[in-house]
N, C-alpha and C. Protein backbone atom coordinates (compact mmCIF):
# COMPACT_ATOMS: atom_id res chain seq x y z
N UNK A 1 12.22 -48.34 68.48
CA UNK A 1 12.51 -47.78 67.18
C UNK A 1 11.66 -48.40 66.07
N UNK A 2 11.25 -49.59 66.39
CA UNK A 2 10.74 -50.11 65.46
C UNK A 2 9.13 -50.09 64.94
N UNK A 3 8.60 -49.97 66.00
CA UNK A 3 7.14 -49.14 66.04
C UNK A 3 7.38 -48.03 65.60
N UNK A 4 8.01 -46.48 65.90
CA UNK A 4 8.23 -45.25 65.40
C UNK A 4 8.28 -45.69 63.81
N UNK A 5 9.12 -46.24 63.46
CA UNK A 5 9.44 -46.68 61.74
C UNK A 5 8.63 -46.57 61.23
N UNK A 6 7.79 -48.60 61.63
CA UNK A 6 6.59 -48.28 61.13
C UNK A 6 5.34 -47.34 61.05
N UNK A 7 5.29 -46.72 61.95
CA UNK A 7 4.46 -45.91 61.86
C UNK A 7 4.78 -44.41 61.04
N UNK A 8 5.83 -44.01 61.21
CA UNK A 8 6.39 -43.21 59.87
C UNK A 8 6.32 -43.61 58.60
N UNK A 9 6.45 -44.65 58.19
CA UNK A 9 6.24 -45.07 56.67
C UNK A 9 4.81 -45.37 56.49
N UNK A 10 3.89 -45.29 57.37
CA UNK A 10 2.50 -45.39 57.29
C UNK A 10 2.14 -44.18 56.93
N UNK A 11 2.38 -43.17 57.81
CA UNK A 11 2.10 -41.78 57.50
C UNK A 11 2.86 -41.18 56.00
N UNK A 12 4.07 -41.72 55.80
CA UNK A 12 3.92 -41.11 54.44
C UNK A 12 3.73 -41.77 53.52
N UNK A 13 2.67 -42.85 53.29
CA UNK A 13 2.18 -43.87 52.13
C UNK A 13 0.63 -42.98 52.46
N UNK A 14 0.25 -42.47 53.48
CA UNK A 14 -0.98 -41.48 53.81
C UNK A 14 -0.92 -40.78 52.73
N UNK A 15 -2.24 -40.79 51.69
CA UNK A 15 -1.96 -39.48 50.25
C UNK A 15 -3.35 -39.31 49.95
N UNK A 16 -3.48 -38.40 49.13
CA UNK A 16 -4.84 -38.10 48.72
C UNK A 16 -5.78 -37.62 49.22
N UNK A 17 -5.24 -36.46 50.39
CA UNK A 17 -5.75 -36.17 51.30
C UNK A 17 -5.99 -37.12 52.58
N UNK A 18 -6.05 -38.16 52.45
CA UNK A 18 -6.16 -38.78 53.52
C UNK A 18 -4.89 -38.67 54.67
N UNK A 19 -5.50 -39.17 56.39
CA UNK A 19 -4.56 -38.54 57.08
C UNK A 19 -4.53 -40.26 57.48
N UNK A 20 -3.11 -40.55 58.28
CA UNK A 20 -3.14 -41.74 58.61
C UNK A 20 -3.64 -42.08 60.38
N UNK A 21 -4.81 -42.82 60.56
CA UNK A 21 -5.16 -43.08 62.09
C UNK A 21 -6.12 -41.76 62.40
N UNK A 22 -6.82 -40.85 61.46
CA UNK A 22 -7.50 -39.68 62.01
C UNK A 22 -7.11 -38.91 62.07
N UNK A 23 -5.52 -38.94 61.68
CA UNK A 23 -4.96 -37.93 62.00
C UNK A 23 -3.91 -37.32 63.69
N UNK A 24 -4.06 -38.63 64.48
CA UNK A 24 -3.53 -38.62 65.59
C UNK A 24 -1.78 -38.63 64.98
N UNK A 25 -1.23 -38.44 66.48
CA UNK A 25 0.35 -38.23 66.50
C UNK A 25 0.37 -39.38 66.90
N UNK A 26 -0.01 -39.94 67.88
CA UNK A 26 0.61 -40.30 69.13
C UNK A 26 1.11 -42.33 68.01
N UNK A 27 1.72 -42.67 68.10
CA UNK A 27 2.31 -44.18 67.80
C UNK A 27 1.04 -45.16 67.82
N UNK A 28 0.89 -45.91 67.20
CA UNK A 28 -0.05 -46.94 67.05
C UNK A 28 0.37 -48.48 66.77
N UNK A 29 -0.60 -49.39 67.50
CA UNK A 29 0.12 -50.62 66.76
C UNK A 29 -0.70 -51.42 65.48
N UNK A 30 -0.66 -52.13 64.48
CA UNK A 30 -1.10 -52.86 63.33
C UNK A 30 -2.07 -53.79 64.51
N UNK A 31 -3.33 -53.69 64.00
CA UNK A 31 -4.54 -54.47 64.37
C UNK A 31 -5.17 -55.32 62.48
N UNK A 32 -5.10 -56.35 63.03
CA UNK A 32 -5.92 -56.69 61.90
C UNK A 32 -6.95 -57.85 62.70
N UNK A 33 -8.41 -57.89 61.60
CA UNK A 33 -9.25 -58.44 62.62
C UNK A 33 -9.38 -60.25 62.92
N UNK A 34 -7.94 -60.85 62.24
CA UNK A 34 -7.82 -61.81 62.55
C UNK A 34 -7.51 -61.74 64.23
N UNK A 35 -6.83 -61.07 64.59
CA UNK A 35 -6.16 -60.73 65.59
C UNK A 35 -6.77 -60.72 67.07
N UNK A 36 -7.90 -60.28 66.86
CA UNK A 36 -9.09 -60.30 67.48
C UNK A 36 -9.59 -61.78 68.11
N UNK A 37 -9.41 -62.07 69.18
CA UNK A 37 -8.97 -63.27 69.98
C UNK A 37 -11.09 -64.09 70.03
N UNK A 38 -11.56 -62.89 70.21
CA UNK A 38 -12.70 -63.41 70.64
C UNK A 38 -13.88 -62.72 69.77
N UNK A 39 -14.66 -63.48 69.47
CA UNK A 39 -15.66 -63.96 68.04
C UNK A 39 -16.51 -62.48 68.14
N UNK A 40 -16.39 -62.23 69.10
CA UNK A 40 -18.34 -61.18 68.91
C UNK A 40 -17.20 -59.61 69.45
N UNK A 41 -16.31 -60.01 69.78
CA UNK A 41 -15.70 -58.51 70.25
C UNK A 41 -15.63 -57.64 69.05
N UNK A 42 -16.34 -56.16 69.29
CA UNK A 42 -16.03 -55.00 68.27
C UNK A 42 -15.76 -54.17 68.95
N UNK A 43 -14.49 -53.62 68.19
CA UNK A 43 -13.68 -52.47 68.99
C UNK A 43 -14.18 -51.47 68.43
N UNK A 44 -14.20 -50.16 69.24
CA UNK A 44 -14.53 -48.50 69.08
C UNK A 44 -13.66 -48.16 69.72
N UNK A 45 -13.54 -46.79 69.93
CA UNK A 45 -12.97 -46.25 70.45
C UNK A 45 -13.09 -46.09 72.27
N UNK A 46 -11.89 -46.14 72.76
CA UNK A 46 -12.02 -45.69 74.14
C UNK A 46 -12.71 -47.49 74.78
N UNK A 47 -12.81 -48.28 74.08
CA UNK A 47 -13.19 -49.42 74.40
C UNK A 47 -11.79 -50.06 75.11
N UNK A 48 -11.92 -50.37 76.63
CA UNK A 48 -10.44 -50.96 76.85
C UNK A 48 -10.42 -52.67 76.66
N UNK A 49 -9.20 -52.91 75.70
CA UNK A 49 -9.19 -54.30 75.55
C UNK A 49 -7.38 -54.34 76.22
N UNK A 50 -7.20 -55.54 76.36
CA UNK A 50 -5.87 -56.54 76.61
C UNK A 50 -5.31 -57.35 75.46
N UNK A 51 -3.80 -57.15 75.42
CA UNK A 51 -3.54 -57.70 74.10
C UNK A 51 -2.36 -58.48 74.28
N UNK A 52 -1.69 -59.34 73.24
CA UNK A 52 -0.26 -59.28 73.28
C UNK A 52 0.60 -58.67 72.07
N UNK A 53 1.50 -58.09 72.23
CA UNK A 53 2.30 -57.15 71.14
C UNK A 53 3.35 -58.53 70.89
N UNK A 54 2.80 -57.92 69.34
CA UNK A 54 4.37 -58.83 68.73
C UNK A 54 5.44 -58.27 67.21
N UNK A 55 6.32 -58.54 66.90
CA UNK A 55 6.72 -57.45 65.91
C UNK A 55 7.39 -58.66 64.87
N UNK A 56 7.48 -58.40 63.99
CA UNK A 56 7.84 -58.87 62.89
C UNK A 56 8.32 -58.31 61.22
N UNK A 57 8.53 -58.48 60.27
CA UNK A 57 9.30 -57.95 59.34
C UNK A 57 8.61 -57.02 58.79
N UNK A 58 7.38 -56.70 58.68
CA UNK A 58 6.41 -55.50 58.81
C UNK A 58 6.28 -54.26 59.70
N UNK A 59 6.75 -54.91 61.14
CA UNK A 59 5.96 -53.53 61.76
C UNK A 59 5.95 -54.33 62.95
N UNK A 60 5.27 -53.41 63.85
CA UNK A 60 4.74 -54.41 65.20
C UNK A 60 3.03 -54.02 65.87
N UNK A 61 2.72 -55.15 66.00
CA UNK A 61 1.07 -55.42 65.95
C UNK A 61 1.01 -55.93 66.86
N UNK A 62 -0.77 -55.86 67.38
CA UNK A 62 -1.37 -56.34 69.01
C UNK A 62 -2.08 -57.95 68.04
N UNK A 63 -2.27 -58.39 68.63
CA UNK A 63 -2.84 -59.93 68.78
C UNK A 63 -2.92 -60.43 69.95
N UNK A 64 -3.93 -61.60 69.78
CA UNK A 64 -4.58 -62.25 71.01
C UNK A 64 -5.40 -61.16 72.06
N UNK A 65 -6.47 -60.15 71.27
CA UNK A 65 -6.90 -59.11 71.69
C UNK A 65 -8.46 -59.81 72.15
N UNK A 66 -8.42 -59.03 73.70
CA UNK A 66 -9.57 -59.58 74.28
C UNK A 66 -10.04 -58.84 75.20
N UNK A 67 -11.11 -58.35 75.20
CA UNK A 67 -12.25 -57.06 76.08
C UNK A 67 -10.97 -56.80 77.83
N UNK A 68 -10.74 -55.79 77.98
CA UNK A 68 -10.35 -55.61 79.00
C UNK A 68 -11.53 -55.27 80.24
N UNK A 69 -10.85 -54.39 80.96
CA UNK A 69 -11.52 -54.36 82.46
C UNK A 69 -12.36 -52.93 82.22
N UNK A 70 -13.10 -52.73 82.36
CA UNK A 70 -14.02 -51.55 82.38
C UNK A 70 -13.03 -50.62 83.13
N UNK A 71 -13.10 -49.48 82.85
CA UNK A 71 -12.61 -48.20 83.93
C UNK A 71 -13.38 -47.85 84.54
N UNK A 72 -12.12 -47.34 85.68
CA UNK A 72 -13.48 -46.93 86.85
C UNK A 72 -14.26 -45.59 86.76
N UNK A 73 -15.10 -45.93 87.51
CA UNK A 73 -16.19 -44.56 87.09
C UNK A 73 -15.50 -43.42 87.51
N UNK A 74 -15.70 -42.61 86.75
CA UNK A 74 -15.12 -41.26 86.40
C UNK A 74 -13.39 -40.93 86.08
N UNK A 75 -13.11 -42.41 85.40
CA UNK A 75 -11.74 -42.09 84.53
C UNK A 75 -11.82 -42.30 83.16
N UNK A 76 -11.73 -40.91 82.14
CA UNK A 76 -11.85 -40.57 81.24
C UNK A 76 -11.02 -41.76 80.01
N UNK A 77 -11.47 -42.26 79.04
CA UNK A 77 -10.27 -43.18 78.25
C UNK A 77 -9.06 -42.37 78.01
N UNK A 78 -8.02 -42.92 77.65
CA UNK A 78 -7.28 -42.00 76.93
C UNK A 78 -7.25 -41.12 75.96
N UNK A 79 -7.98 -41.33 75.04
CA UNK A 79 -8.22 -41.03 73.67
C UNK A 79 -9.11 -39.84 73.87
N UNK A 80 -9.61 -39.66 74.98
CA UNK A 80 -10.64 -38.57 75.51
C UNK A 80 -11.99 -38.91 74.58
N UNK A 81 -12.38 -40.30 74.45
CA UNK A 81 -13.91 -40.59 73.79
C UNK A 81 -14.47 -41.22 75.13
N UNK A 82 -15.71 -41.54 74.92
CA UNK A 82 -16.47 -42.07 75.97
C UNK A 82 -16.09 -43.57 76.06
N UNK A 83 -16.03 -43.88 76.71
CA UNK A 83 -15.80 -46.01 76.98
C UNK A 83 -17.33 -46.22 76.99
N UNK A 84 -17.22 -47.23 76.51
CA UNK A 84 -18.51 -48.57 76.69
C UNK A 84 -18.86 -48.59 77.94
C-alpha cells in the first residue's frame, strides 16, 4: 500500500503538462543518485541493476544499487527498451 500511495501523490503533484515517470502506469520506486552504490554506474533504461528496497516516511526507495546480471540473449527487458 505504501508504494501505490506514494506513487499516487507523485502523479498528482505531476502539472503543467508534465506526466509523472514518462508517463508509465506501472508503480515505481524513489531512486536518488546518492543511492547508487557504485561510482561510475549510469542507469538507462532496460539496464538490469540489483538493489535493496527500503521505505520510510516519504515513500519507498531502492538503495545500495549495483549493475546486475546481463540477460540472456534474446530476453527482451521489461520495459521493452534495448539492455546494454
Amino acid at each position: 500500500p505504501k508504494l501505490k500511495e506514494m506513487n499516487d501523490e507523485f502523479r498528482a503533484k505531476a502539472t503543467d503538462g508534465r506526466s509523472f515517470c514518462g508517463g508509465i502506469d506501472d508503480l515505481v520506486l524513489y531512486l536518488a543518485v546518492a543511492d547508487i552504490a557504485e561510482e561510475k554506474l549510469i542507469l538507462s533504461a532496460g539496464l538490469p541493476v540489483k538493489f535493496q528496497i527500503y521505505m520510510d516516511n516519504k515513500g519507498v526507495g531502492a538503495c545500495d544499487v549495483i549493475p546486475g546480471e546481463p540477460l540472456p540473449e534474446g530476453v527482451p527487458p521489461m520495459d521493452g527498451s534495448t539492455a546494454l
